[in-house]
N, C-alpha and C. Protein backbone atom coordinates (compact mmCIF):
# COMPACT_ATOMS: atom_id res chain seq x y z
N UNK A 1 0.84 -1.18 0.00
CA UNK A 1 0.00 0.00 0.00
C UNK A 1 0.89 1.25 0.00
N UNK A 2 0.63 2.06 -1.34
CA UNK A 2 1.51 3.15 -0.65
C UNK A 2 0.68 4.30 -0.38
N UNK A 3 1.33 4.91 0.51
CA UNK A 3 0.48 6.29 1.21
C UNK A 3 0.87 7.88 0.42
N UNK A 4 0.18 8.72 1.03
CA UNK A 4 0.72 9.96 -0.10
C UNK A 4 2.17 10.39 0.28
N UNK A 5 1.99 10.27 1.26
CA UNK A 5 3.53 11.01 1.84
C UNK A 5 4.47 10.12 0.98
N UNK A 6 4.57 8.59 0.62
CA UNK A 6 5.52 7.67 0.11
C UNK A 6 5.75 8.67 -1.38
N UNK A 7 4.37 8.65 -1.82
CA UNK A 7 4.21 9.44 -3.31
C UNK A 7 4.89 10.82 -2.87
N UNK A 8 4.96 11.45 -2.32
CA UNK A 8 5.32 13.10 -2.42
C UNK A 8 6.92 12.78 -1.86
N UNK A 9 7.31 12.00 -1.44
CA UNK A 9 8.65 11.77 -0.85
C UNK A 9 9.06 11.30 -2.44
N UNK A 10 8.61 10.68 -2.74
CA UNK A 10 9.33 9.71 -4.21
C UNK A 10 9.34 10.62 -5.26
N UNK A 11 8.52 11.82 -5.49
CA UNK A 11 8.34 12.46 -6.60
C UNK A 11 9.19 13.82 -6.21
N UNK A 12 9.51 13.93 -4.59
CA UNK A 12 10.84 14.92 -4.89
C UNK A 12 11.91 14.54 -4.68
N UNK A 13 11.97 13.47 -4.44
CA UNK A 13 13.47 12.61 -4.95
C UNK A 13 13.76 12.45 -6.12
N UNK A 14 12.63 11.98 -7.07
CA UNK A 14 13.02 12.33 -8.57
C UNK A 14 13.42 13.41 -8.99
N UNK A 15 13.02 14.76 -8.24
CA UNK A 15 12.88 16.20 -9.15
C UNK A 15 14.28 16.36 -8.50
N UNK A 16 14.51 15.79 -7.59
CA UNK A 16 16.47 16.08 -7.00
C UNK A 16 17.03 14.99 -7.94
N UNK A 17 17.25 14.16 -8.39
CA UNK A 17 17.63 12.87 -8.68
C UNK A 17 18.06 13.91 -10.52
N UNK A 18 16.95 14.16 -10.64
CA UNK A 18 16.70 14.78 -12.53
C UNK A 18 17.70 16.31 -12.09
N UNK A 19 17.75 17.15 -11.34
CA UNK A 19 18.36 18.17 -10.97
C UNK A 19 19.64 18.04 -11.21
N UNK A 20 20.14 17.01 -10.28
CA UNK A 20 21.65 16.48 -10.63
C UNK A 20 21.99 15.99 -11.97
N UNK A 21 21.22 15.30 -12.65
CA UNK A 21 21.72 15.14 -13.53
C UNK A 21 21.57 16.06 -14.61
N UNK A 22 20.67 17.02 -14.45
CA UNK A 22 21.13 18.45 -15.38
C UNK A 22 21.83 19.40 -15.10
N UNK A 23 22.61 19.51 -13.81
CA UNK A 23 23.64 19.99 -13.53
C UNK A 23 25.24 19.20 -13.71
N UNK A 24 25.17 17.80 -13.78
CA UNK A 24 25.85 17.32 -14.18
C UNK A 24 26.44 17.64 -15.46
N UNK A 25 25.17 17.41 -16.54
CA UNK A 25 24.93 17.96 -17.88
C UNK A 25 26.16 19.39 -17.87
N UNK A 26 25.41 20.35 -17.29
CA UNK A 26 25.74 21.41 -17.65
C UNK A 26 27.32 21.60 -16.96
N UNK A 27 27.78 20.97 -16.18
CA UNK A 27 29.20 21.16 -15.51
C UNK A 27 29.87 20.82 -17.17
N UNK A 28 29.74 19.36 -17.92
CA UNK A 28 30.32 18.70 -18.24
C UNK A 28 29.94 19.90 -19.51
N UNK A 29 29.15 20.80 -19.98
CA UNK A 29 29.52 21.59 -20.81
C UNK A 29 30.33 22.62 -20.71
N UNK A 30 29.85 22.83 -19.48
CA UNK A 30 30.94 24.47 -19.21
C UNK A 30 32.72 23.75 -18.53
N UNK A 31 32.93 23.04 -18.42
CA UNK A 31 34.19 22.24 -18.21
C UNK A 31 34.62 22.41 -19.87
N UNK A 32 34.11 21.80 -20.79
CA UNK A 32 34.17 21.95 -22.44
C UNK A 32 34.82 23.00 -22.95
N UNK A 33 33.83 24.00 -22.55
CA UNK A 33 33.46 25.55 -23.17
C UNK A 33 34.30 26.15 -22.46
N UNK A 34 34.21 26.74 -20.95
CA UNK A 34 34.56 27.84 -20.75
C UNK A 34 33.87 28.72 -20.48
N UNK A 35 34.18 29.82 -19.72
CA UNK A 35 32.76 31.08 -19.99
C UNK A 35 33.40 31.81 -20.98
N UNK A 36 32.56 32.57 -21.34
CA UNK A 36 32.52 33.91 -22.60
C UNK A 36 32.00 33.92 -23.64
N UNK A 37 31.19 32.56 -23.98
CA UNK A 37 30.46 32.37 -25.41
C UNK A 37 28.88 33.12 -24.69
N UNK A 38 28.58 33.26 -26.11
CA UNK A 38 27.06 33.53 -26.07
C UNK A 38 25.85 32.23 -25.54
N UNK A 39 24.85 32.78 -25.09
CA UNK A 39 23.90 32.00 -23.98
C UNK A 39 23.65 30.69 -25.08
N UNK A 40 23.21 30.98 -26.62
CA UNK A 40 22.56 30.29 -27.97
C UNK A 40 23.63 29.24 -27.93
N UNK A 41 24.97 29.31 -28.04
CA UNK A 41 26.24 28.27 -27.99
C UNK A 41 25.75 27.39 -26.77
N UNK A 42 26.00 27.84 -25.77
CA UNK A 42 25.89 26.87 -24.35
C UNK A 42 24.08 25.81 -24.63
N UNK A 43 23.05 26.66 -24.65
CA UNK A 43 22.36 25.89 -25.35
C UNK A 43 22.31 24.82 -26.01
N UNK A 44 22.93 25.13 -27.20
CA UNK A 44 23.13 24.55 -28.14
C UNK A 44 23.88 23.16 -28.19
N UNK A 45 25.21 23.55 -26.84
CA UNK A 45 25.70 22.32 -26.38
C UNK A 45 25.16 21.37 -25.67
N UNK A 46 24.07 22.27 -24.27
CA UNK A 46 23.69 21.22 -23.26
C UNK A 46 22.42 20.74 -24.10
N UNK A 47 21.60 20.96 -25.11
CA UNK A 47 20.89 19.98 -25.40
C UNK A 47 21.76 18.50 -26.13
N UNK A 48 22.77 18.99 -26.93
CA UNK A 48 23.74 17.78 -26.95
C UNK A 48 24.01 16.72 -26.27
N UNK A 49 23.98 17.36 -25.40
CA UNK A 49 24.05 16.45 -23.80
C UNK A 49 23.14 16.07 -23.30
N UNK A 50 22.59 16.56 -23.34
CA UNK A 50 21.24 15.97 -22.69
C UNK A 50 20.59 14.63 -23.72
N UNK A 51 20.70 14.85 -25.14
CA UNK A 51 20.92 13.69 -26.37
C UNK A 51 21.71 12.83 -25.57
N UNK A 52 23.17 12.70 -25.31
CA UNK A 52 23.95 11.70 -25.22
C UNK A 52 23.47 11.13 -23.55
N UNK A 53 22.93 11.83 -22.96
CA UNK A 53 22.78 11.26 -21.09
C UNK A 53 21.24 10.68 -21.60
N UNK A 54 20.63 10.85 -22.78
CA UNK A 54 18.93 10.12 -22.55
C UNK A 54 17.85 10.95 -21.99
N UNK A 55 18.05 12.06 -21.63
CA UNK A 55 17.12 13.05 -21.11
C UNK A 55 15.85 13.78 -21.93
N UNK A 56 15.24 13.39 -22.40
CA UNK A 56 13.80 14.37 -22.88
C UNK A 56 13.53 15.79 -22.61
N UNK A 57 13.52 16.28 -23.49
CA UNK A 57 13.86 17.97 -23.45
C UNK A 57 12.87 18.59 -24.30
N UNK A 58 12.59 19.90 -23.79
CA UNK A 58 11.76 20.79 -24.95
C UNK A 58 12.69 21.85 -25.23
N UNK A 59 12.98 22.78 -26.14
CA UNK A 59 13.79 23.80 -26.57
C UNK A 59 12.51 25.02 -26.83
N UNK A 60 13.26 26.29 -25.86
CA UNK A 60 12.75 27.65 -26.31
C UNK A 60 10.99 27.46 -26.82
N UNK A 61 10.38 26.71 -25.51
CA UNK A 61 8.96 26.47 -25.59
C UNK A 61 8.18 27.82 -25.19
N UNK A 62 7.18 28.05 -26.21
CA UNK A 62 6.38 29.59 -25.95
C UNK A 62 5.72 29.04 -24.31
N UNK A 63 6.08 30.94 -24.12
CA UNK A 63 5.29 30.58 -23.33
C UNK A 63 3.81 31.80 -22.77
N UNK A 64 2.64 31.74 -22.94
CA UNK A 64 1.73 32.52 -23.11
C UNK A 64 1.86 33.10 -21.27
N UNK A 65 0.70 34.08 -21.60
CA UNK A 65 0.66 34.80 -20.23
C UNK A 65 -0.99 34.72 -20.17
N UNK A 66 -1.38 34.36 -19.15
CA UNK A 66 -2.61 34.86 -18.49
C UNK A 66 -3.11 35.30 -17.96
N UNK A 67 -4.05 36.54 -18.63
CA UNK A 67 -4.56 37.59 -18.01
C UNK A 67 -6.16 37.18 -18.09
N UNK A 68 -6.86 37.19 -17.19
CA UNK A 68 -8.36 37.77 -16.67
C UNK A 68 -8.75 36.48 -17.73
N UNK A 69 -8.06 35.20 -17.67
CA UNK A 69 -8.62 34.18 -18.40
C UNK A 69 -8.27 33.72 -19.57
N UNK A 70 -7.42 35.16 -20.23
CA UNK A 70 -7.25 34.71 -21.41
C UNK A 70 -6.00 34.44 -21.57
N UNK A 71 -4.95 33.23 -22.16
CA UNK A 71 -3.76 33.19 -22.61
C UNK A 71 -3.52 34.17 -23.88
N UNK A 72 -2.34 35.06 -23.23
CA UNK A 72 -1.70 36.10 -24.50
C UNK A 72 -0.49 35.60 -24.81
N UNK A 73 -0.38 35.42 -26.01
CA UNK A 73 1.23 35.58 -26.34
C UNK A 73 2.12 36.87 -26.47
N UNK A 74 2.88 36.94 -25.33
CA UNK A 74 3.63 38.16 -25.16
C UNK A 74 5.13 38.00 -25.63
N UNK A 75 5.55 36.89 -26.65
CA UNK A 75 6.80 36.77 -26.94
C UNK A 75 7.56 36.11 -26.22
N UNK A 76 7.17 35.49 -24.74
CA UNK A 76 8.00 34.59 -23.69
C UNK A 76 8.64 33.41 -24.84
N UNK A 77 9.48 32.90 -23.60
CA UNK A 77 10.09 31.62 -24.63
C UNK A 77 10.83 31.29 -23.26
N UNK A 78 10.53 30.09 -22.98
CA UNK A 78 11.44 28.90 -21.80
C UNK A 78 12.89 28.26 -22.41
N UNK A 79 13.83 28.50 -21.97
CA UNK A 79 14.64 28.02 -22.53
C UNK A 79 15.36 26.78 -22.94
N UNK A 80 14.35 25.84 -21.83
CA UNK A 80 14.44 24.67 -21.61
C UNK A 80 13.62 24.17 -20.75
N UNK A 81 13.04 23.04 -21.12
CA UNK A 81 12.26 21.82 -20.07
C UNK A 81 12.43 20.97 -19.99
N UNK A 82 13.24 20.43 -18.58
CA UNK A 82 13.86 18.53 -18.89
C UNK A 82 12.93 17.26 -18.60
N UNK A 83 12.43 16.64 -19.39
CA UNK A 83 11.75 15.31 -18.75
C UNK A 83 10.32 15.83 -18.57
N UNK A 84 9.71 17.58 -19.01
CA UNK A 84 8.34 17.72 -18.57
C UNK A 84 8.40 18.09 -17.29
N UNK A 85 9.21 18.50 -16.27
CA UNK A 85 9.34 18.36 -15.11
C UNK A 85 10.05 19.51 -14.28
N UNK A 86 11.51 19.90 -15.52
CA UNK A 86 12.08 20.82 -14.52
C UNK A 86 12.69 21.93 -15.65
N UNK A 87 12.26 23.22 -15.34
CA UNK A 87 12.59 24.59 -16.56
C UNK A 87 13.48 24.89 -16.02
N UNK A 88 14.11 25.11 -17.08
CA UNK A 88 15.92 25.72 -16.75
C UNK A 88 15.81 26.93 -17.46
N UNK A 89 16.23 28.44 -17.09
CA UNK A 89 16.71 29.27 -17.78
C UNK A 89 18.42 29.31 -17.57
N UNK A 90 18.86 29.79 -18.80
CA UNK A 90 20.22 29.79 -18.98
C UNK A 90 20.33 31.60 -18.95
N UNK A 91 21.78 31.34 -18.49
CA UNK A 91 22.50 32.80 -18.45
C UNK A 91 23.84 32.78 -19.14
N UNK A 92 24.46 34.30 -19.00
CA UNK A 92 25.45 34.40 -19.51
C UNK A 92 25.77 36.01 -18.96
N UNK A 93 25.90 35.76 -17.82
CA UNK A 93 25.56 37.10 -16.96
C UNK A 93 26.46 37.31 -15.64
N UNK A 94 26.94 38.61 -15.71
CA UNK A 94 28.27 38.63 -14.72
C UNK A 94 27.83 37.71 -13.46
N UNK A 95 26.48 37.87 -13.08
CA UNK A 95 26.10 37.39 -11.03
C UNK A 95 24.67 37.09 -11.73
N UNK A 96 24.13 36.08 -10.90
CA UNK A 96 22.40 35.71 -11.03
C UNK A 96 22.08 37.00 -10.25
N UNK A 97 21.19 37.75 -10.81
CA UNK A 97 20.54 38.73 -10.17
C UNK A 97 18.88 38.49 -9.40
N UNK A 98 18.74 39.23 -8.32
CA UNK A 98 17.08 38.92 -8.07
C UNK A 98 16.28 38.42 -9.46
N UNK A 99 16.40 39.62 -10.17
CA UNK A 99 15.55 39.56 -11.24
C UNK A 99 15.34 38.27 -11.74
N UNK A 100 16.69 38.08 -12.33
CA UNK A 100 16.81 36.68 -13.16
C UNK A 100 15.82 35.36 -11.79
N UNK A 101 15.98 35.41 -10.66
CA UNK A 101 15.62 34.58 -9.78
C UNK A 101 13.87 34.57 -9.87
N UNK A 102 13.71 36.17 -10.16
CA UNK A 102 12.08 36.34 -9.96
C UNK A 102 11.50 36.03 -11.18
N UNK A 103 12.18 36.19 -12.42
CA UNK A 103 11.79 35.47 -13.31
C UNK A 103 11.60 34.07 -13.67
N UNK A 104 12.67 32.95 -12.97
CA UNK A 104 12.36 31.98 -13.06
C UNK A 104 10.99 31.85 -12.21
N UNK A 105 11.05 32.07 -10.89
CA UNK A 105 9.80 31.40 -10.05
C UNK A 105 8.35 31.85 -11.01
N UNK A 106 8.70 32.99 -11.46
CA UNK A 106 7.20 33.70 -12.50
C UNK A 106 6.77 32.40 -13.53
N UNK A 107 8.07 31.65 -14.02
CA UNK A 107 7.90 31.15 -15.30
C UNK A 107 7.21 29.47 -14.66
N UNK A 108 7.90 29.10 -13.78
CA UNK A 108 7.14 28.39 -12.39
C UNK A 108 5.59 28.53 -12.77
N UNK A 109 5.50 29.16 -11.95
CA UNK A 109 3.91 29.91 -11.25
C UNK A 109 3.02 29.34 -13.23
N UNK A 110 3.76 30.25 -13.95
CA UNK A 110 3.07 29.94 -15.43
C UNK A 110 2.58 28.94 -15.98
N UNK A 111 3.68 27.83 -15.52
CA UNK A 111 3.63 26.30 -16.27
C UNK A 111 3.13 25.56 -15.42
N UNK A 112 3.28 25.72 -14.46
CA UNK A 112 2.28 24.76 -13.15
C UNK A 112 3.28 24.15 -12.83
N UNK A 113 5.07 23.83 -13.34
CA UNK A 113 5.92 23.16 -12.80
C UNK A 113 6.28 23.58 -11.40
N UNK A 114 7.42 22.46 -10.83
CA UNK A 114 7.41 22.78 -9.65
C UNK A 114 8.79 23.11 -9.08
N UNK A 115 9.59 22.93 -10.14
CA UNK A 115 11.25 22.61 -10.25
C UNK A 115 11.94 23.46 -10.82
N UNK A 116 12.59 24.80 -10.81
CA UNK A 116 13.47 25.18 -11.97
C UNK A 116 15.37 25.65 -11.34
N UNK A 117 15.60 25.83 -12.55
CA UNK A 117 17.32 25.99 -12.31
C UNK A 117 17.76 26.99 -13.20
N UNK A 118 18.20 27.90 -12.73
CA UNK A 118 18.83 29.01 -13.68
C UNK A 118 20.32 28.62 -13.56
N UNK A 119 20.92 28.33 -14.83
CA UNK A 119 22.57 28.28 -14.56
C UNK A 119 23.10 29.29 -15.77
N UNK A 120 24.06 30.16 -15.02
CA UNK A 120 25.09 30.79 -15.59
C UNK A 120 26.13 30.47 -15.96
N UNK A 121 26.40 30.43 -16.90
CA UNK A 121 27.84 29.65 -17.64
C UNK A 121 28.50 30.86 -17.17
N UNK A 122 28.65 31.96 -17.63
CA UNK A 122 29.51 33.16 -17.47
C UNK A 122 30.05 33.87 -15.97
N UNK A 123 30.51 32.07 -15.46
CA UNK A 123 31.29 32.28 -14.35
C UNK A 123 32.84 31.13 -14.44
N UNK A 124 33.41 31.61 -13.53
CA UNK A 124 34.79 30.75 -13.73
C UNK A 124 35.04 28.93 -13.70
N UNK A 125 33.84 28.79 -12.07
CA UNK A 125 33.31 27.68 -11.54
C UNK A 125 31.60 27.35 -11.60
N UNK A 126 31.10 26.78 -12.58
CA UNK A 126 29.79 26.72 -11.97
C UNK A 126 29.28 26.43 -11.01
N UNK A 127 29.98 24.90 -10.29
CA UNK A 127 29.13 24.76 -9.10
C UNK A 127 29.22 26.23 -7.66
N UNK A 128 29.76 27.52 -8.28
CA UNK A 128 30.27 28.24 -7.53
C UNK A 128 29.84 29.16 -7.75
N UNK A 129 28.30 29.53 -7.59
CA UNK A 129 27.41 31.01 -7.89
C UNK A 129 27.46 31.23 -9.07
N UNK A 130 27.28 29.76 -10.05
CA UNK A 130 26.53 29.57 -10.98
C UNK A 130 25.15 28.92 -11.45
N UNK A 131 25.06 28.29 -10.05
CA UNK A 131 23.55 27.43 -10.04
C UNK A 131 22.74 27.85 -9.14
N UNK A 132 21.28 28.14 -9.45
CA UNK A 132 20.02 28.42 -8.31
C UNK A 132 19.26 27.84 -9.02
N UNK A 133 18.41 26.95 -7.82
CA UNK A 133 17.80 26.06 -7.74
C UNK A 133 16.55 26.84 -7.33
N UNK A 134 15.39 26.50 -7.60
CA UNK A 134 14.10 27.25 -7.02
C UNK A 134 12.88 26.37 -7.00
N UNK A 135 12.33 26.09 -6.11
CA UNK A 135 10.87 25.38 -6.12
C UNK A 135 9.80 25.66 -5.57
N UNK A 136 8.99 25.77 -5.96
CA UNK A 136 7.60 26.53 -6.19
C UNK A 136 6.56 25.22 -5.28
């Protein structure tokens, strides 16, 4: 018999379990690369990767806004979704700023996901105030 708590324990062990391995992903690009390329390059690589690790991905998925009921398209675009599960925006930006932080949780709140990760390549070390993690 399993109980809910078993289910809500197991389903954020996955969303940590899938986390790591898109930070894995992304170490093993920016180890590659380097910082100083443009955000479209790094992209361009970690879906590569994400190909070779088996991961299910969406690329630069619209994303509408809802106002008073109605979905608008205001030009959004997600930069990534791994597995259906967890939105990544990418950077290329001296420091993660609030902003960039308040934008992910917004893009959260939008999709009904519950998981996202903003990583900045355009640092020396990623695992080193290049990754924020956020859950909604």
């Amino acid at each position: 018999m399993i109980h809910q708590g078993d289910t809500e324990a197991r389903s954020k062990l996955l969303h940590e379990e899938l986390t790591e391995q898109v930070i894995g992903a992304a170490i093993e690009v920016h180890r590659a690369l380097g910082p100083g390329l443009l955000e479209s390059a790094y992209e361009e690589c970690l879906c590569r990767e994400f190909n070779l690790r088996r991961l299910a991905f969406q690329r630069q998925v619209p994303l509408p806004v809802e106002y008073k009921g109605v979905k608008l398209d205001c030009g959004y675009r997600l930069d990534l979704i791994v597995q259906d599960a967890v939105v990544l925006e990418l950077k290329c930006a001296d420091h993660i700023l609030p902003v960039h932080e308040a934008q992910l949780l917004t893009y959260l709140k939008l999709t009904g996901k519950h998981v996202g990760l903003i990583i900045n390549f355009n640092v020396a070390t990623l695992v080193r105030g290049g990754i924020v993690r956020k859950v909604l």
